[in-house]
C-alpha atoms as a PDB file:
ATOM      1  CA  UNK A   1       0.000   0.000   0.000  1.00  0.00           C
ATOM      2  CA  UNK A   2       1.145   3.363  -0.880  1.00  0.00           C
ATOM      3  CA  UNK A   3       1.339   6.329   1.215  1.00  0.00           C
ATOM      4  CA  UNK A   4       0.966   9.283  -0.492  1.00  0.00           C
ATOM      5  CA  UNK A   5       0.573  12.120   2.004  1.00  0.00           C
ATOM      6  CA  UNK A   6       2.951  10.472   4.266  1.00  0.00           C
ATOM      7  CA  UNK A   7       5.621  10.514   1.451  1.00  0.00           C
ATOM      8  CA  UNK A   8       5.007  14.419   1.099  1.00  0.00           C
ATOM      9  CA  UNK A   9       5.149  15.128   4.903  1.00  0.00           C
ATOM     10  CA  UNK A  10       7.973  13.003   5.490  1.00  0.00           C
ATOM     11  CA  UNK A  11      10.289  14.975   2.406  1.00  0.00           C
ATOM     12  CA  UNK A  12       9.220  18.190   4.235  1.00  0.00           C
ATOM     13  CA  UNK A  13       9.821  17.249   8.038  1.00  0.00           C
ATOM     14  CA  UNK A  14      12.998  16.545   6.315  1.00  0.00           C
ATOM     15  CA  UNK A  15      13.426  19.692   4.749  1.00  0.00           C
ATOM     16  CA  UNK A  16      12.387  21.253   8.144  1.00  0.00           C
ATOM     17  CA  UNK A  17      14.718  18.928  10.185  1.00  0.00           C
ATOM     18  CA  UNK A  18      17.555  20.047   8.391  1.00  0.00           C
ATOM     19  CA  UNK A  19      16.912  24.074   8.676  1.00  0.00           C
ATOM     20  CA  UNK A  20      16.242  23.152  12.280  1.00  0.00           C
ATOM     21  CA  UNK A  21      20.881  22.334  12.061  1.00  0.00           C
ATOM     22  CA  UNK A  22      21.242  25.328  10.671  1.00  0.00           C
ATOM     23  CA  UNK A  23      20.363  28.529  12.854  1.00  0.00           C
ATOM     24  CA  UNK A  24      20.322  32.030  12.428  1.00  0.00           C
ATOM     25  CA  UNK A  25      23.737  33.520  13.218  1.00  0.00           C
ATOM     26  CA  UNK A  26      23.011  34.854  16.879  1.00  0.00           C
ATOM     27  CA  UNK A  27      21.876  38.282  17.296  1.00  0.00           C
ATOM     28  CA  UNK A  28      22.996  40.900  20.109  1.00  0.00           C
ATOM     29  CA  UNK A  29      21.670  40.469  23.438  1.00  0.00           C
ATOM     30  CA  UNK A  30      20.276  43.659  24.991  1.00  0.00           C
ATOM     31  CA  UNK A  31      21.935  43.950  28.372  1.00  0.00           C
ATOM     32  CA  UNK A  32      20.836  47.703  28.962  1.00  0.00           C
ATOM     33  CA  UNK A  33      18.194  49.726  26.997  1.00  0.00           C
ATOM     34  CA  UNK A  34      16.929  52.704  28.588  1.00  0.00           C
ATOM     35  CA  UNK A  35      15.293  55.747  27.753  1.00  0.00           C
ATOM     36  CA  UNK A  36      14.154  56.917  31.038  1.00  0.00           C
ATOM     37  CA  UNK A  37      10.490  56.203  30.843  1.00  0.00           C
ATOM     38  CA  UNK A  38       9.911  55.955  34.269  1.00  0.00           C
ATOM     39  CA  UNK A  39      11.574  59.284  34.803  1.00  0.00           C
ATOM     40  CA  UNK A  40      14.481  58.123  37.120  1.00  0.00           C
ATOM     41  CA  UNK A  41      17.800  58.166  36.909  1.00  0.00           C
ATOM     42  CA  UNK A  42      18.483  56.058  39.987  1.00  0.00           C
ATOM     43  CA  UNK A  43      17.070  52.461  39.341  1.00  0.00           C
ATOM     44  CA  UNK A  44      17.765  49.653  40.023  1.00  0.00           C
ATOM     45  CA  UNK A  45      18.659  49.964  43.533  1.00  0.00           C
ATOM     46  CA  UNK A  46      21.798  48.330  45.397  1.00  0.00           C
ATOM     47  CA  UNK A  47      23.353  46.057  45.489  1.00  0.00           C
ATOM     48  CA  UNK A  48      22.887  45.417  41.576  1.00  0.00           C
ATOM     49  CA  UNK A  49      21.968  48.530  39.804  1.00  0.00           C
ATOM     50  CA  UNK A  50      21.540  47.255  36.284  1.00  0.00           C
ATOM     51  CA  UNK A  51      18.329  45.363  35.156  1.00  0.00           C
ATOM     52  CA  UNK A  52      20.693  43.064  33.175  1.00  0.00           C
ATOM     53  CA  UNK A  53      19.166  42.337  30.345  1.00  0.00           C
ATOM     54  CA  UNK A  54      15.483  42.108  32.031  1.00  0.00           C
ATOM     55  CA  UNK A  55      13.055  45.051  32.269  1.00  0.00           C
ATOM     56  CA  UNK A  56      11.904  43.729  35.855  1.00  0.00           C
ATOM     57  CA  UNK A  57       9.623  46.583  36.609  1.00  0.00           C
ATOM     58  CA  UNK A  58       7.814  46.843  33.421  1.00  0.00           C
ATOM     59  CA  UNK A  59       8.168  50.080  32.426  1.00  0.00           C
ATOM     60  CA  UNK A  60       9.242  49.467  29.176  1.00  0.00           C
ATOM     61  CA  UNK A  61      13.055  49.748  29.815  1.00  0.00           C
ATOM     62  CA  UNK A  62      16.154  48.025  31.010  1.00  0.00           C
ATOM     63  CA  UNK A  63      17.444  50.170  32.950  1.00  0.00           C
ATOM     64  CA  UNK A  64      20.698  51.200  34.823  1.00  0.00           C
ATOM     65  CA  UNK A  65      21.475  53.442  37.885  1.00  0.00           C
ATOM     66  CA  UNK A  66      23.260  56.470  37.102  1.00  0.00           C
ATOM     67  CA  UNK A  67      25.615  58.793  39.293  1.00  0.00           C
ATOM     68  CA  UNK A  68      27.133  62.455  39.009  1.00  0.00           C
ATOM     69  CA  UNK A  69      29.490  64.554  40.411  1.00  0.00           C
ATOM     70  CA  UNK A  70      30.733  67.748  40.240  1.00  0.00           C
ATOM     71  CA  UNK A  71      30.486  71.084  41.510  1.00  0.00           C
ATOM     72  CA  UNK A  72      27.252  73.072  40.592  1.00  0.00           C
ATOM     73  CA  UNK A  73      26.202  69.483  38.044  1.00  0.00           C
ATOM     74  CA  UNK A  74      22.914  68.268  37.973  1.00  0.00           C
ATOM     75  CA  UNK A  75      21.048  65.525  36.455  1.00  0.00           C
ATOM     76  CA  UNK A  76      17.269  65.347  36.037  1.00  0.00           C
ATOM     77  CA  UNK A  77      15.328  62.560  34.094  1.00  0.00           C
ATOM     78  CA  UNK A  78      12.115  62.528  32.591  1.00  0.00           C
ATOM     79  CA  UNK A  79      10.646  60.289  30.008  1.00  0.00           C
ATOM     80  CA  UNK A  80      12.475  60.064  26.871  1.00  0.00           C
ATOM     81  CA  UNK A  81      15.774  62.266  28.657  1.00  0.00           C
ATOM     82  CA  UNK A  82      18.393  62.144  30.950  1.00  0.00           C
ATOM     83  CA  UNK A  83      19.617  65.791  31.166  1.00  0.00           C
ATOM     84  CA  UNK A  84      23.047  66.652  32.573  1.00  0.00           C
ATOM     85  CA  UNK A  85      24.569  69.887  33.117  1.00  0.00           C
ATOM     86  CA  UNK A  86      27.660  71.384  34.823  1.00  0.00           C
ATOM     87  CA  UNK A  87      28.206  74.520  36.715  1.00  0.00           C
ATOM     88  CA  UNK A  88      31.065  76.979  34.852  1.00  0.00           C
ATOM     89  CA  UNK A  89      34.679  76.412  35.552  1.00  0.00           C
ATOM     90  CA  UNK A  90      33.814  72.641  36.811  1.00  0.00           C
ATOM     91  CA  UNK A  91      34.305  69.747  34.921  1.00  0.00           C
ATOM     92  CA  UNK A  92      31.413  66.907  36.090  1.00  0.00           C
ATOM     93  CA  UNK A  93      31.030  62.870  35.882  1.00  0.00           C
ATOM     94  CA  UNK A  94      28.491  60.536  35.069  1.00  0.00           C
ATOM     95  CA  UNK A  95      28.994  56.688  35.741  1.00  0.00           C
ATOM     96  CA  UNK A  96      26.689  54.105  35.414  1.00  0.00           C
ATOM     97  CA  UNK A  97      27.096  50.230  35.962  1.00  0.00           C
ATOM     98  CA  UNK A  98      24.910  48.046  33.106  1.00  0.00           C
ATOM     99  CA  UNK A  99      25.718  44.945  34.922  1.00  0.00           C
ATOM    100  CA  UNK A 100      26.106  43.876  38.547  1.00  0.00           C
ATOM    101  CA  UNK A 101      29.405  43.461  40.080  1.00  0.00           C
ATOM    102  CA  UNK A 102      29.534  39.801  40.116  1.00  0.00           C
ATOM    103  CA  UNK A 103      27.922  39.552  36.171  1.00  0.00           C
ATOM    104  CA  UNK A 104      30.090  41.654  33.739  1.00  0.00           C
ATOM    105  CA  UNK A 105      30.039  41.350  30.383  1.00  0.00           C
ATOM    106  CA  UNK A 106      32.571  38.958  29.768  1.00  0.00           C
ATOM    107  CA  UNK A 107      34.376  38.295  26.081  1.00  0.00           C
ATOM    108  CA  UNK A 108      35.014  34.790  26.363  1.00  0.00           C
ATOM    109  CA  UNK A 109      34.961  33.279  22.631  1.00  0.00           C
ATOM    110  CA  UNK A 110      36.191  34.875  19.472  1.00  0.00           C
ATOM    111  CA  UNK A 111      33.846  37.099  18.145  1.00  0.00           C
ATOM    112  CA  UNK A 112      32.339  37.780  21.149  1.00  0.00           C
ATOM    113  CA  UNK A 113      31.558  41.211  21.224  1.00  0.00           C
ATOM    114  CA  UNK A 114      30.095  44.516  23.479  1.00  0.00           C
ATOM    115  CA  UNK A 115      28.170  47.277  21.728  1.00  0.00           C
ATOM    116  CA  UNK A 116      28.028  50.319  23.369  1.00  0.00           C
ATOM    117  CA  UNK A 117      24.721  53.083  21.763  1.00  0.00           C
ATOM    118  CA  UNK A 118      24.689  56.197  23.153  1.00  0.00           C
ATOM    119  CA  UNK A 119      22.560  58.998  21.806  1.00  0.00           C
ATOM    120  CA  UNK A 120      22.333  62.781  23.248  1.00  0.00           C
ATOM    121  CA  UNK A 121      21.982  65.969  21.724  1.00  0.00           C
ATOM    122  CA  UNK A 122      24.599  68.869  23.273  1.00  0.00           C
ATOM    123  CA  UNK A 123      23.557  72.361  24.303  1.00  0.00           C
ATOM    124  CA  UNK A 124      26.106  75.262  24.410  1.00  0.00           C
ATOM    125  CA  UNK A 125      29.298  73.612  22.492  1.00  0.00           C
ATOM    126  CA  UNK A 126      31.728  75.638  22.892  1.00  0.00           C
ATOM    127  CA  UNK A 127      33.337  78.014  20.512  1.00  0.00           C
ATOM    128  CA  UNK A 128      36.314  78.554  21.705  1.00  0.00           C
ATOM    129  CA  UNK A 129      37.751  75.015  23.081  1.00  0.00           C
ATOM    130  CA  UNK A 130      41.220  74.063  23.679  1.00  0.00           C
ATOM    131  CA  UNK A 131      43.457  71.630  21.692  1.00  0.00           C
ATOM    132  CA  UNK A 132      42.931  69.201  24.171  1.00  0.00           C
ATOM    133  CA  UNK A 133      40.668  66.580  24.309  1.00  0.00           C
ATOM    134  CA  UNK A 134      38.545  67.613  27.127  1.00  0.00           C
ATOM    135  CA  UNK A 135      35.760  65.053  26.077  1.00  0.00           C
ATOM    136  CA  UNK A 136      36.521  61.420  27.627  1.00  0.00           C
ATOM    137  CA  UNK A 137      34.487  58.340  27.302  1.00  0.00           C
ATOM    138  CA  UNK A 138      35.107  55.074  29.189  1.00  0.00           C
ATOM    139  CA  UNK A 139      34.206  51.265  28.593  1.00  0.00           C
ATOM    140  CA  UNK A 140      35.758  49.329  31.516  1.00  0.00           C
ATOM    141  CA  UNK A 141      35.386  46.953  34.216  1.00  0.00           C
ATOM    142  CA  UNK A 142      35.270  48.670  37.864  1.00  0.00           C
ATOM    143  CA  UNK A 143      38.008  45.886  39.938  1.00  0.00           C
ATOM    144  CA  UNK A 144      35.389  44.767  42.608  1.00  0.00           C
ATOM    145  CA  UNK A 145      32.607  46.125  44.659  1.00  0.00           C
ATOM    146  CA  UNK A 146      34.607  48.546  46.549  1.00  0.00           C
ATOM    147  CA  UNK A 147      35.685  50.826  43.255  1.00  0.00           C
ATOM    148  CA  UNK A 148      32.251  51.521  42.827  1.00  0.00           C
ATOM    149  CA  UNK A 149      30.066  54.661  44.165  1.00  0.00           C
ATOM    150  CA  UNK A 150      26.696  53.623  45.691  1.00  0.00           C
ATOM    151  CA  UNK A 151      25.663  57.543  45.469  1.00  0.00           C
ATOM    152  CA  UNK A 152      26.580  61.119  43.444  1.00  0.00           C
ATOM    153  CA  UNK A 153      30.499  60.723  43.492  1.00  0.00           C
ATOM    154  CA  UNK A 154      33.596  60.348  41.005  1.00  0.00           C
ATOM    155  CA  UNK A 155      34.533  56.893  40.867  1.00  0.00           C
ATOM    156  CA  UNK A 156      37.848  56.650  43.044  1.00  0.00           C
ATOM    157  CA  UNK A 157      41.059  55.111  42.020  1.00  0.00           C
ATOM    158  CA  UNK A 158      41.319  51.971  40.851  1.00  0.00           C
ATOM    159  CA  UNK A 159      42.976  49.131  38.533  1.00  0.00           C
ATOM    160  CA  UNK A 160      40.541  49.618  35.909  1.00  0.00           C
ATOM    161  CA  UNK A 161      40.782  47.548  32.877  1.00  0.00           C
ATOM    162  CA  UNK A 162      39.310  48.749  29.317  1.00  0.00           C
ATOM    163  CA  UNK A 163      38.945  51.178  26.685  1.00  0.00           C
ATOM    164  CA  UNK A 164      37.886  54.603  26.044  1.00  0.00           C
ATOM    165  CA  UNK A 165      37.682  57.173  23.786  1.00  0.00           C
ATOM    166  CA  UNK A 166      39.021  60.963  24.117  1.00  0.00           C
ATOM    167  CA  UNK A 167      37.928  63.749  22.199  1.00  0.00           C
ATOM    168  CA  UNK A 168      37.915  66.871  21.002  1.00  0.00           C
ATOM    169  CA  UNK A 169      34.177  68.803  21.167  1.00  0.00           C
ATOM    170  CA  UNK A 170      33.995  72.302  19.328  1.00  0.00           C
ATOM    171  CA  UNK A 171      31.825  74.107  16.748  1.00  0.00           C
ATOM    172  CA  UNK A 172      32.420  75.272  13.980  1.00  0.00           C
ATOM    173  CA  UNK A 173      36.050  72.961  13.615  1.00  0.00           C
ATOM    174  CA  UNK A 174      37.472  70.977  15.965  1.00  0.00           C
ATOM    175  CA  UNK A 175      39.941  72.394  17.962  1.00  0.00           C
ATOM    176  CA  UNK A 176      43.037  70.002  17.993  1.00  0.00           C
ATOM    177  CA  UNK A 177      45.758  69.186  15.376  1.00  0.00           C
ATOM    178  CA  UNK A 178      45.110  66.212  14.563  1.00  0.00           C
ATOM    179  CA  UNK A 179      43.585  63.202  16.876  1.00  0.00           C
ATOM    180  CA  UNK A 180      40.456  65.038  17.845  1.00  0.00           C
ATOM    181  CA  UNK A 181      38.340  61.787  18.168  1.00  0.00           C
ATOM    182  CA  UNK A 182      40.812  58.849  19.659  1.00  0.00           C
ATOM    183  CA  UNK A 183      40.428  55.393  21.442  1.00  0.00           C
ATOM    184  CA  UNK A 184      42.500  54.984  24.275  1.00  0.00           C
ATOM    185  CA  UNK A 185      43.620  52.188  26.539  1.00  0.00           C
ATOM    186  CA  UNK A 186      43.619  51.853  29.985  1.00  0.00           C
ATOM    187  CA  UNK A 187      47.145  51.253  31.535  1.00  0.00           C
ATOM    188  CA  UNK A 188      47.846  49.074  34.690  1.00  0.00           C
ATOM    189  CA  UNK A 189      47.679  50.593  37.756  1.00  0.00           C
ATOM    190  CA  UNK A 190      45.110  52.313  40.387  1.00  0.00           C
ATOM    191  CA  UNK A 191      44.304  55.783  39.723  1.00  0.00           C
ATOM    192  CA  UNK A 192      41.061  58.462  38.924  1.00  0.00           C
ATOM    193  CA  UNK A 193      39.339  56.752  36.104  1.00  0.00           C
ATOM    194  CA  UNK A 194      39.106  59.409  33.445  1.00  0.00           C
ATOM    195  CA  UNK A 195      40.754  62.598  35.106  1.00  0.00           C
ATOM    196  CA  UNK A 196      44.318  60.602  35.351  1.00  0.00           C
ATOM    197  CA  UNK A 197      44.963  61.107  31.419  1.00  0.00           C
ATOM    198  CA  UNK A 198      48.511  59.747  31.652  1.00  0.00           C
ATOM    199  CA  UNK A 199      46.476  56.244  33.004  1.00  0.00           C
ATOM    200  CA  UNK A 200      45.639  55.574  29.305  1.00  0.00           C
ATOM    201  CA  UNK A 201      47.647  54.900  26.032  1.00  0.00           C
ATOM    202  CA  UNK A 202      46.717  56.335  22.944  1.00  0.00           C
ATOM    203  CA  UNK A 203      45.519  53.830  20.108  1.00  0.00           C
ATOM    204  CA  UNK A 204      44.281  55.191  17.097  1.00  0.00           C
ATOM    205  CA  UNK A 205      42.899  58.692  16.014  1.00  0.00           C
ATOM    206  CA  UNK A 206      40.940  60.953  13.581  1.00  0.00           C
ATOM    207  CA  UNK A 207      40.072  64.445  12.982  1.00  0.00           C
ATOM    208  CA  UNK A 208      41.873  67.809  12.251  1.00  0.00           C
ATOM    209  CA  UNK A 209      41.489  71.365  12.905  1.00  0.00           C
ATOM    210  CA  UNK A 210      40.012  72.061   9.431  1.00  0.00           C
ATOM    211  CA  UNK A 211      37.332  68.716  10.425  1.00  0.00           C
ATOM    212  CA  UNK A 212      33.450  70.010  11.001  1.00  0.00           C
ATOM    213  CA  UNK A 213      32.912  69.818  14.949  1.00  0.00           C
ATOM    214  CA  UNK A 214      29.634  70.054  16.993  1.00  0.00           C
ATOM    215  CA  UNK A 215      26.412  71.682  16.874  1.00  0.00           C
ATOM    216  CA  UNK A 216      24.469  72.508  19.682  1.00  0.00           C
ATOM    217  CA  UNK A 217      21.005  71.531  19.402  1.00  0.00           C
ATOM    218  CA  UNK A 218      21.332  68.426  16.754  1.00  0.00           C
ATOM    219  CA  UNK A 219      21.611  65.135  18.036  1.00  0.00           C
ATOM    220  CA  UNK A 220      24.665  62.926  17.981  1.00  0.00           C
ATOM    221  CA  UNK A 221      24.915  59.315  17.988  1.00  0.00           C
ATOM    222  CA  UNK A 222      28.440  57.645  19.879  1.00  0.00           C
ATOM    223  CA  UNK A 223      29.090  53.475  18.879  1.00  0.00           C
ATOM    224  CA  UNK A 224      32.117  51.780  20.329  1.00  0.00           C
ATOM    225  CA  UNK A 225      32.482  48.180  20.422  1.00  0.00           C
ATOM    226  CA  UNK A 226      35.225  45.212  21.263  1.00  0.00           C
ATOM    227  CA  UNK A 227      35.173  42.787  19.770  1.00  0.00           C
ATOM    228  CA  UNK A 228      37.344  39.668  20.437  1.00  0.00           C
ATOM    229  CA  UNK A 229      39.420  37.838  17.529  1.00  0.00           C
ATOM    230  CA  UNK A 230      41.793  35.264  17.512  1.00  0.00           C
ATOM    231  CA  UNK A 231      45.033  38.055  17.512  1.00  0.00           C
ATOM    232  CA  UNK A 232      43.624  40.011  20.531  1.00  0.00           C
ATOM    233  CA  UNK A 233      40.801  42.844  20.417  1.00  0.00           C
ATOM    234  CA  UNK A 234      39.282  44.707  17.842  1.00  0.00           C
ATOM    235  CA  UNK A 235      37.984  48.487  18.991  1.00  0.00           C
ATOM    236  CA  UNK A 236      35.950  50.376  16.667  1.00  0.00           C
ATOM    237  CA  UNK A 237      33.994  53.861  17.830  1.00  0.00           C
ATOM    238  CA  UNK A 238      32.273  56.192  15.318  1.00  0.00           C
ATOM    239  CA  UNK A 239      30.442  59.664  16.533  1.00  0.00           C
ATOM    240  CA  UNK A 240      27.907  60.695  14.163  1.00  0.00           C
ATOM    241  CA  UNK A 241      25.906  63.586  13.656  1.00  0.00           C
ATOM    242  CA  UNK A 242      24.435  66.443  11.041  1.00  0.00           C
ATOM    243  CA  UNK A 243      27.648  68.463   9.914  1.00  0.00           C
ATOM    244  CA  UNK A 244      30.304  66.693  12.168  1.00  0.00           C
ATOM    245  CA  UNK A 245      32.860  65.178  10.400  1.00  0.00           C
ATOM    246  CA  UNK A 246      34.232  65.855   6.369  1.00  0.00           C
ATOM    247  CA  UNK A 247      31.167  65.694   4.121  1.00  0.00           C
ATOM    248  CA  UNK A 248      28.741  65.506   7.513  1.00  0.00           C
ATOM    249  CA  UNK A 249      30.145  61.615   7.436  1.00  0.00           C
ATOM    250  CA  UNK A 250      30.868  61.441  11.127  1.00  0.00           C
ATOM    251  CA  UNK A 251      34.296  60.259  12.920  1.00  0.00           C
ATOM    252  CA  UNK A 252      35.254  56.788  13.288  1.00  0.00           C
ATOM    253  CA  UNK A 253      38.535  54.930  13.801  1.00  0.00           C
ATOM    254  CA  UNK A 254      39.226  51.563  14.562  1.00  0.00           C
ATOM    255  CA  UNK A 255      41.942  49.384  16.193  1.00  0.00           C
ATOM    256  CA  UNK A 256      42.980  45.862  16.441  1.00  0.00           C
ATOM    257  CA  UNK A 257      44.807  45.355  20.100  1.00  0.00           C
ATOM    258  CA  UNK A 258      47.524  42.736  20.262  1.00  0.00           C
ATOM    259  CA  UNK A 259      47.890  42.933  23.607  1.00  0.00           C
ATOM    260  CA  UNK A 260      44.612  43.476  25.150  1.00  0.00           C
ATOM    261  CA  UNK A 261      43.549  43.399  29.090  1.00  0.00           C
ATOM    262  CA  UNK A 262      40.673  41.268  30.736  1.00  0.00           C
ATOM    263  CA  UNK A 263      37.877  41.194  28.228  1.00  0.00           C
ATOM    264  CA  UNK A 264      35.321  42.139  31.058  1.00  0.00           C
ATOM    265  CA  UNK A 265      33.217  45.465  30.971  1.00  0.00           C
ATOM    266  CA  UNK A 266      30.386  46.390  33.226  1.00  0.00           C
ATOM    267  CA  UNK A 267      31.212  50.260  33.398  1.00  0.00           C
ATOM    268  CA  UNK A 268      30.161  53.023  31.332  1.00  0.00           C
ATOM    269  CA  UNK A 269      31.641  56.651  32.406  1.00  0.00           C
ATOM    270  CA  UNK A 270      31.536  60.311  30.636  1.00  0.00           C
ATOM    271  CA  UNK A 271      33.480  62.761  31.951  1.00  0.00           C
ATOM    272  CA  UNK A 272      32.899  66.485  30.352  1.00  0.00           C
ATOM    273  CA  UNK A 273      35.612  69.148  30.687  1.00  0.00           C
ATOM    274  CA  UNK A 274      34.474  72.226  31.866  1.00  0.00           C
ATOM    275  CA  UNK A 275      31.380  74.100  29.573  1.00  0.00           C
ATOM    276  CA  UNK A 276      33.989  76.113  28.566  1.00  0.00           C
ATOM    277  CA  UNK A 277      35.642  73.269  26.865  1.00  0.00           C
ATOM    278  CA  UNK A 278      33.035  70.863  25.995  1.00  0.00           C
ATOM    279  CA  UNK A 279      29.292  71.956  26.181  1.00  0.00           C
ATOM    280  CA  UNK A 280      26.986  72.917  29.266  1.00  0.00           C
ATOM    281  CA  UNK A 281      24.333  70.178  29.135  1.00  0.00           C
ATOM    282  CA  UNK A 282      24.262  66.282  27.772  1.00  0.00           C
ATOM    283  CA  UNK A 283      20.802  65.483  26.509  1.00  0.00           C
ATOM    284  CA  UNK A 284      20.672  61.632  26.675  1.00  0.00           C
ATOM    285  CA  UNK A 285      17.440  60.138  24.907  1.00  0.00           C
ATOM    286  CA  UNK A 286      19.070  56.309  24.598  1.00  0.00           C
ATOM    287  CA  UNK A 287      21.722  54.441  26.714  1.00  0.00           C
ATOM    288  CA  UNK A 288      22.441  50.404  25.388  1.00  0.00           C
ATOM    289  CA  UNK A 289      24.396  47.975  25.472  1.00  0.00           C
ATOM    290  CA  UNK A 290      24.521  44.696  24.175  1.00  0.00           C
ATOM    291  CA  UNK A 291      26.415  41.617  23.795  1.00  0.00           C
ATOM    292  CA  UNK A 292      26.771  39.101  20.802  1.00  0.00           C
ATOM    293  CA  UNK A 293      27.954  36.066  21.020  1.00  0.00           C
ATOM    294  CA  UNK A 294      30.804  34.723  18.674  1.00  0.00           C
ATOM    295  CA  UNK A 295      29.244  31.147  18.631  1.00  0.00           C
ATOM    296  CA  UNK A 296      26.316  31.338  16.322  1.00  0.00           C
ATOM    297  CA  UNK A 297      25.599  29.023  13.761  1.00  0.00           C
ATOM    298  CA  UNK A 298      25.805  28.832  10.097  1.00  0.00           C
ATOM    299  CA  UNK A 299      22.446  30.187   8.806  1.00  0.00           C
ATOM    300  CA  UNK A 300      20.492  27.998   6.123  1.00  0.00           C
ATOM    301  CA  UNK A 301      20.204  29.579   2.982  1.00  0.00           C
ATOM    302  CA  UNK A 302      16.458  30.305   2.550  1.00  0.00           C
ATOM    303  CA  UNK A 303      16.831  29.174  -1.178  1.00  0.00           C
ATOM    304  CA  UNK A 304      18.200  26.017  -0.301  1.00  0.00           C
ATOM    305  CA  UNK A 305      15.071  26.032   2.186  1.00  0.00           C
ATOM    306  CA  UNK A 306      12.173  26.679  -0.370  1.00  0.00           C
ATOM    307  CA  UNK A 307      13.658  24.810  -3.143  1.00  0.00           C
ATOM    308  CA  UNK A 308      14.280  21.391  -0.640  1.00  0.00           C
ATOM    309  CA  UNK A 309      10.483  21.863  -0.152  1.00  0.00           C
ATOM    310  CA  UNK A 310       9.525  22.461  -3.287  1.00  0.00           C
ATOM    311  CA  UNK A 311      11.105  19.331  -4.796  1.00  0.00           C
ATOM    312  CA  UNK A 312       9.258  17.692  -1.505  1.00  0.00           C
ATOM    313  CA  UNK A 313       5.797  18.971  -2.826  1.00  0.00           C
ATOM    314  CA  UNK A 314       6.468  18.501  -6.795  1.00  0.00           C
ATOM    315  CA  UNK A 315       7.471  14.627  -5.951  1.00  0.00           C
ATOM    316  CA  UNK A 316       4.385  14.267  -3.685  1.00  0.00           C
ATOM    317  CA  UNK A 317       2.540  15.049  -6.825  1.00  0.00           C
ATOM    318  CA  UNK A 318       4.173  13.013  -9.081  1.00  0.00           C
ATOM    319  CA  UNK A 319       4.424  10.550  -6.722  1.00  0.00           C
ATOM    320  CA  UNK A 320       0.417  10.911  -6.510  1.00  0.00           C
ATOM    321  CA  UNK A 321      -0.102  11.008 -10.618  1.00  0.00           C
ATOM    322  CA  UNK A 322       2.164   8.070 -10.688  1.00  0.00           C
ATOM    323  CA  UNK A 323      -0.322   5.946  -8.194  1.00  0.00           C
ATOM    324  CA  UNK A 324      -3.580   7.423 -10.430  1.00  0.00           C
ATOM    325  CA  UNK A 325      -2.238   5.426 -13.560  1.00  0.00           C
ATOM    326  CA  UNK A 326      -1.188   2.193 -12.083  1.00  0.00           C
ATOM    327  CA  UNK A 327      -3.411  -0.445 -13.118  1.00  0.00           C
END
């Protein structure tokens, strides 16, 4: 006796069996996402402060405690912004910690990689900035519970272990020579995190004086990510924005590290120079991070897909046209 819808089913549970081998290549997993919704800046509370990749409250965010410092700073959150601002002469901090202390992101396989998305609009760049960069950016781990602040504070010395980025922030050009937008690397050692500028080695840079700076008012979008390969690390971190950059393109520069540190991050930190320098207010309307794994699969082609089940339909038919005309 024939079978002639089980023929059919079984040449397509094959065809499905053998996408089911083949999976997407893995996508990035979100381990902050926050846009303030709830209009705080200080959840979750200690001991974890980061959501970690779960929006536990159900407000529509995963969310990340955030802390400032400086004289005359203030931050203020309401939904959609996190608003910072420092008083004149006074440089100011902001730290935040996406993961807890004893769950960093942690770069185990190659092609593991962290994403860092942050996106702010600037009010009052300066016009008259220095040559230096007076702009720094930090993606590290904080060694152990006791490095980190559990209130408003600059994060106190430490071995820190990561990357950043320094830069120059101007209108109308940038300021510096050359190397206005630069990743740096944190050197061994316990010190300030980002005021100690001789505790980081610079990697790679971009930008001139004649390069289109900052406006105040548009919004700017900062990407860094590390990513690790088989030879080390590779750092990549782009700023873009309308006007910044030659042709409005943005900055970017990339770097592969031979010699990297720890792969393990769980510490985001901005540290403004003075509004004199940088700009008088930080606009923040995203903060994320994410990690992707370097372990995904081989993805299927979706041709090979439809036409493997295709042949699996046309040969149930003929299969079933063959049967009709038997005696």
């Amino acid at each position: 006796m024939y079978s002639i819808g089980g023929f059919r089913v079984l040449l397509i549970a094959c065809a499905l069996g053998l996408a089911a081998l083949y999976r997407s290549p893995a996508v990035a997993s979100l381990v902050v996402n926050d846009t303030w919704q709830d209009a705080t800046r200080t959840d979750p509370a200690s001991p974890g402060y980061s959501e970690n990749g779960v929006d536990s409250d159900a407000d529509g965010d995963i969310e990340s405690a955030w802390f400032r410092s400086g004289t005359g700073s203030a931050v203020t959150a309401s939904a959609g912004h996190l608003v910072a601002s420092s008083g004149a002469g006074t440089s100011m901090s902001l730290t935040t910690y996406f993961t807890p202390e004893a769950s960093p992101v942690t770069l185990t396989n190659v092609g593991d990689k962290i994403s860092l998305h942050w996106v702010f609009t600037p009010s009052g760049v300066t016009t008259t900035s220095t040559s230096n960069q007076d702009m720094r950016i930090a993606l590290v781990d904080s060694p152990g519970a006791g490095a980190r602040v559990t209130g408003d504070a600059t994060p106190g010395s430490a071995a820190y272990t990561g990357y950043g980025v320094f830069l120059n922030m101007k209108s109308g050009t940038l300021g510096a020579a050359n190397n206005n937008f630069q990743i740096e690397e944190r050197n061994a050692g316990s010190s300030a995190l980002l005021s100690a500028s001789g505790s980081w080695t610079s990697l790679a840079g971009t930008g001139t004086n004649t390069t289109p700076g900052y406006t105040s008012g548009l919004t700017f979008t900062f990407d860094m990510s590390v990513t690790k390969t088989a030879a080390g690390a590779d750092i990549a971190a782009s700023m873009t924005g309308t006007g910044l950059g030659a042709g409005g393109n943005g900055l970017s520069v990339t770097f592969s590290d031979t010699t990297p540190q720890a792969f393990i991050f769980d510490t985001f930190a901005l540290r403004p120079g003075t509004p004199e320098t940088t700009a008088t207010s930080f606009d923040t309307s995203l903060f994320q991070v994410s990690f992707t794994s370097g372990a995904a699969v081989p993805e299927i082609s979706s041709f090979l897909l439809v036409g493997v089940v295709g042949f699996a339909t046309i040969a149930g038919q003929h299969f079933v046209r063959r049967r009709r005309s038997a005696p």
